[in-house]
Protein backbone atom coordinates (compact mmCIF):
# COMPACT_ATOMS: atom_id res chain seq x y z
CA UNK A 1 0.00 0.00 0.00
CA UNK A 2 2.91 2.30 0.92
CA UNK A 3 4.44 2.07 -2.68
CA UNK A 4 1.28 2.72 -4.13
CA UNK A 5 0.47 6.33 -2.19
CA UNK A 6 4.38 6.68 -2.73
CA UNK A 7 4.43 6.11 -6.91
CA UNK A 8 0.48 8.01 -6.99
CA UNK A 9 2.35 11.46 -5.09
CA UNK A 10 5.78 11.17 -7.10
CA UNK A 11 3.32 11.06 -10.61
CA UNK A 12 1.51 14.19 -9.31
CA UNK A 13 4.73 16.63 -8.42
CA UNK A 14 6.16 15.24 -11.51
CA UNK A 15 3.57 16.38 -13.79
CA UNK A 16 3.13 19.98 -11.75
CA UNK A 17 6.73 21.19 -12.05
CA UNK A 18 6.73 24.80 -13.03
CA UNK A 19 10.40 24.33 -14.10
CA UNK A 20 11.32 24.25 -17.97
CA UNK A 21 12.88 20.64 -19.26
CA UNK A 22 15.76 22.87 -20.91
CA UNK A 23 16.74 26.27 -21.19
CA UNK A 24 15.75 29.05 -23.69
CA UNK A 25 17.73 30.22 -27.15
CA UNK A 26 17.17 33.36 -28.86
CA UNK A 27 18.89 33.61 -31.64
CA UNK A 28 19.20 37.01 -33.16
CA UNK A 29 19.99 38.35 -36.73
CA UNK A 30 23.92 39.58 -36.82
CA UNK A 31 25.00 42.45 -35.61
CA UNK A 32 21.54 43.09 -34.74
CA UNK A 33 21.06 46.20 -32.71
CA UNK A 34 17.47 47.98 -30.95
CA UNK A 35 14.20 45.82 -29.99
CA UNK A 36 13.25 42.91 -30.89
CA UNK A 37 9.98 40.58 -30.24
CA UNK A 38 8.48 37.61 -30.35
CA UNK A 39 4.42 37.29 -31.04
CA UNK A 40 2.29 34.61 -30.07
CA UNK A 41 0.55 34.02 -33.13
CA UNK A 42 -1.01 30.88 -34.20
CA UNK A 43 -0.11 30.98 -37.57
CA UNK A 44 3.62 31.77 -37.01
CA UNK A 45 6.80 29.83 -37.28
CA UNK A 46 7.02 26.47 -34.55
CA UNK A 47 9.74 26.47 -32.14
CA UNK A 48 12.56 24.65 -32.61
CA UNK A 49 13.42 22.19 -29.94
CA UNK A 50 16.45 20.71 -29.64
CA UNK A 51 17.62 18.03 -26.42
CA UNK A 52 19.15 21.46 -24.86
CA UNK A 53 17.05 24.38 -25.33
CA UNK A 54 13.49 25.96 -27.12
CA UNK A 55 15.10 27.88 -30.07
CA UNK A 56 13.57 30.90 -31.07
CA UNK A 57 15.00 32.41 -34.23
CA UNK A 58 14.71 35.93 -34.54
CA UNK A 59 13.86 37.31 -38.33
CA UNK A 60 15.84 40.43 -40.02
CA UNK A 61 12.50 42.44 -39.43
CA UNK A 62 13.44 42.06 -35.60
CA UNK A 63 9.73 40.18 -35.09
CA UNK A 64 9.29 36.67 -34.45
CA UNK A 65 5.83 35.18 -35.07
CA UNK A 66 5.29 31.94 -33.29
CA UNK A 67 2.22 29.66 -32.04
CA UNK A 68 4.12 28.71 -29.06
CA UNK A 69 5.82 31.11 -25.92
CA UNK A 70 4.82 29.16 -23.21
CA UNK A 71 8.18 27.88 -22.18
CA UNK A 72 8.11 31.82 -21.23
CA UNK A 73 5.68 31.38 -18.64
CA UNK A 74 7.80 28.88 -16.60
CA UNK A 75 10.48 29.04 -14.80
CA UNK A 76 13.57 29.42 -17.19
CA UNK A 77 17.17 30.23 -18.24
CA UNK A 78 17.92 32.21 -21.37
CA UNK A 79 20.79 32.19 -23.77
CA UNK A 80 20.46 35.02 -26.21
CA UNK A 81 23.04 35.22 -28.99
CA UNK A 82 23.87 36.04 -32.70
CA UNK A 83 22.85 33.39 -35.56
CA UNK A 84 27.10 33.35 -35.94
CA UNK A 85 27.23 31.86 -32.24
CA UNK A 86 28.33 35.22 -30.25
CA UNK A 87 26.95 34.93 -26.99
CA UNK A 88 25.17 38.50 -25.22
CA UNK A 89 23.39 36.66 -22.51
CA UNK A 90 23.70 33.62 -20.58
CA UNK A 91 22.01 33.43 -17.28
CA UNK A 92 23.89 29.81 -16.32
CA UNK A 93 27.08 31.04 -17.31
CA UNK A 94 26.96 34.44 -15.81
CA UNK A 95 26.92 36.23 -19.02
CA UNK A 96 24.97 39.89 -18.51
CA UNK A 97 26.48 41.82 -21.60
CA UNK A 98 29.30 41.03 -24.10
CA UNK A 99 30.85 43.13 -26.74
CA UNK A 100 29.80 46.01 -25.56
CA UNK A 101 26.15 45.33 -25.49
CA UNK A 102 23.57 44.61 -23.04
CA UNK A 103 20.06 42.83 -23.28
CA UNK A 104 17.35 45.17 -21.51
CA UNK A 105 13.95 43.19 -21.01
CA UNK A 106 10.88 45.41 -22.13
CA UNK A 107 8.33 43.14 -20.80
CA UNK A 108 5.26 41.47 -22.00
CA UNK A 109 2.27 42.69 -23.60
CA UNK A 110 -1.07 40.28 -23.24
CA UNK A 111 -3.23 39.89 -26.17
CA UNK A 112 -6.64 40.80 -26.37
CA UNK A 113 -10.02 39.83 -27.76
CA UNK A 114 -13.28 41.25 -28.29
CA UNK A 115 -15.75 39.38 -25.70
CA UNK A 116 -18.95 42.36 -26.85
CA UNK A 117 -19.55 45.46 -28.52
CA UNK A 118 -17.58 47.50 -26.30
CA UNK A 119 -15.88 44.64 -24.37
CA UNK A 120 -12.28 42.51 -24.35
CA UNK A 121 -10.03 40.74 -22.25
CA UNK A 122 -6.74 40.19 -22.23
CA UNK A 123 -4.55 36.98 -21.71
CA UNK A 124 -1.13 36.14 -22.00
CA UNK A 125 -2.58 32.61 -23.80
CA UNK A 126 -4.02 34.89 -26.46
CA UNK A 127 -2.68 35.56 -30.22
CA UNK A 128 -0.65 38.99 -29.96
CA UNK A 129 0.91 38.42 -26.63
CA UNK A 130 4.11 39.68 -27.09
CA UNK A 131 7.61 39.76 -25.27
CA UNK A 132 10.09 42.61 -26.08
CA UNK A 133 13.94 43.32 -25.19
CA UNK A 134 16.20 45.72 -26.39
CA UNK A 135 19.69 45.02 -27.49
CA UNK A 136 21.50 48.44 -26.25
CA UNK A 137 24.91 49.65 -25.98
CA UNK A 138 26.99 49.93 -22.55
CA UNK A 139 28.50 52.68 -21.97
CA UNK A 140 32.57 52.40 -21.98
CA UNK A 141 34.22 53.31 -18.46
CA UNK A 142 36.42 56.03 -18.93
């Protein structure tokens, strides 16, 4: 009886973790400078998922369109970096800014839909959520 109470409350905490099963990748465009975004947006490009991470490949425009961003909603560890590999931010290796930029997070936007006439609500599940961060310059010490 023990193992089965035992192997019922393991199934349950293992299925309610709030933590991610591997970190998060955003790859952006070279050289790429300003804000960019990513869209929840059910006809947009999947995520890639690889054994390490959730890759999410930012366009030239600087906008991602993609059906899923709820690996943003969990608990999580970023890696942001160019498509050639150059690494601006890693959480789990310490990495804040590099090469003379810093990531600034912007925040998140929930979508919206009409519910009436002159009614909405807004949900972060909704099309048109969107996350923003800014790619911006550090200032040199003198």
């Amino acid at each position: 009886m023990f193992r089965i109470v035992l192997l019922f409350v393991v199934s349950l905490t293992a299925g309610c973790s709030d933590h991610l099963d591997r970190r998060i990748k955003i790859v952006l465009p070279n050289d790429h400078h300003g804000e960019f975004t990513i869209v929840k947006d059910k006809n947009g490009k999947g995520v890639e998922v690889t054994s390490d991470y959730y890759v999410y490949t930012v366009p030239q425009t600087g906008e991602l369109r993609t059906p899923d961003i709820s690996p943003f909603f969990k608990w999580h560890q970023e890696r942001i970096e160019y498509l050639d590999g150059r690494v601006l931010a890693d959480v789990q290796q310490g990495i804040t800014s590099r090469q003379g930029f810093t990531i600034k997070d912007l925040g998140t936007t929930a979508g919206s839909r009409r519910t009436g006439p002159s009614s909405s609500e807004g949900s972060a599940r909704l099309d048109g959520t969107t996350l923003r961060w800014k790619v911006v310059a550090t200032p040199e010490a003198p």
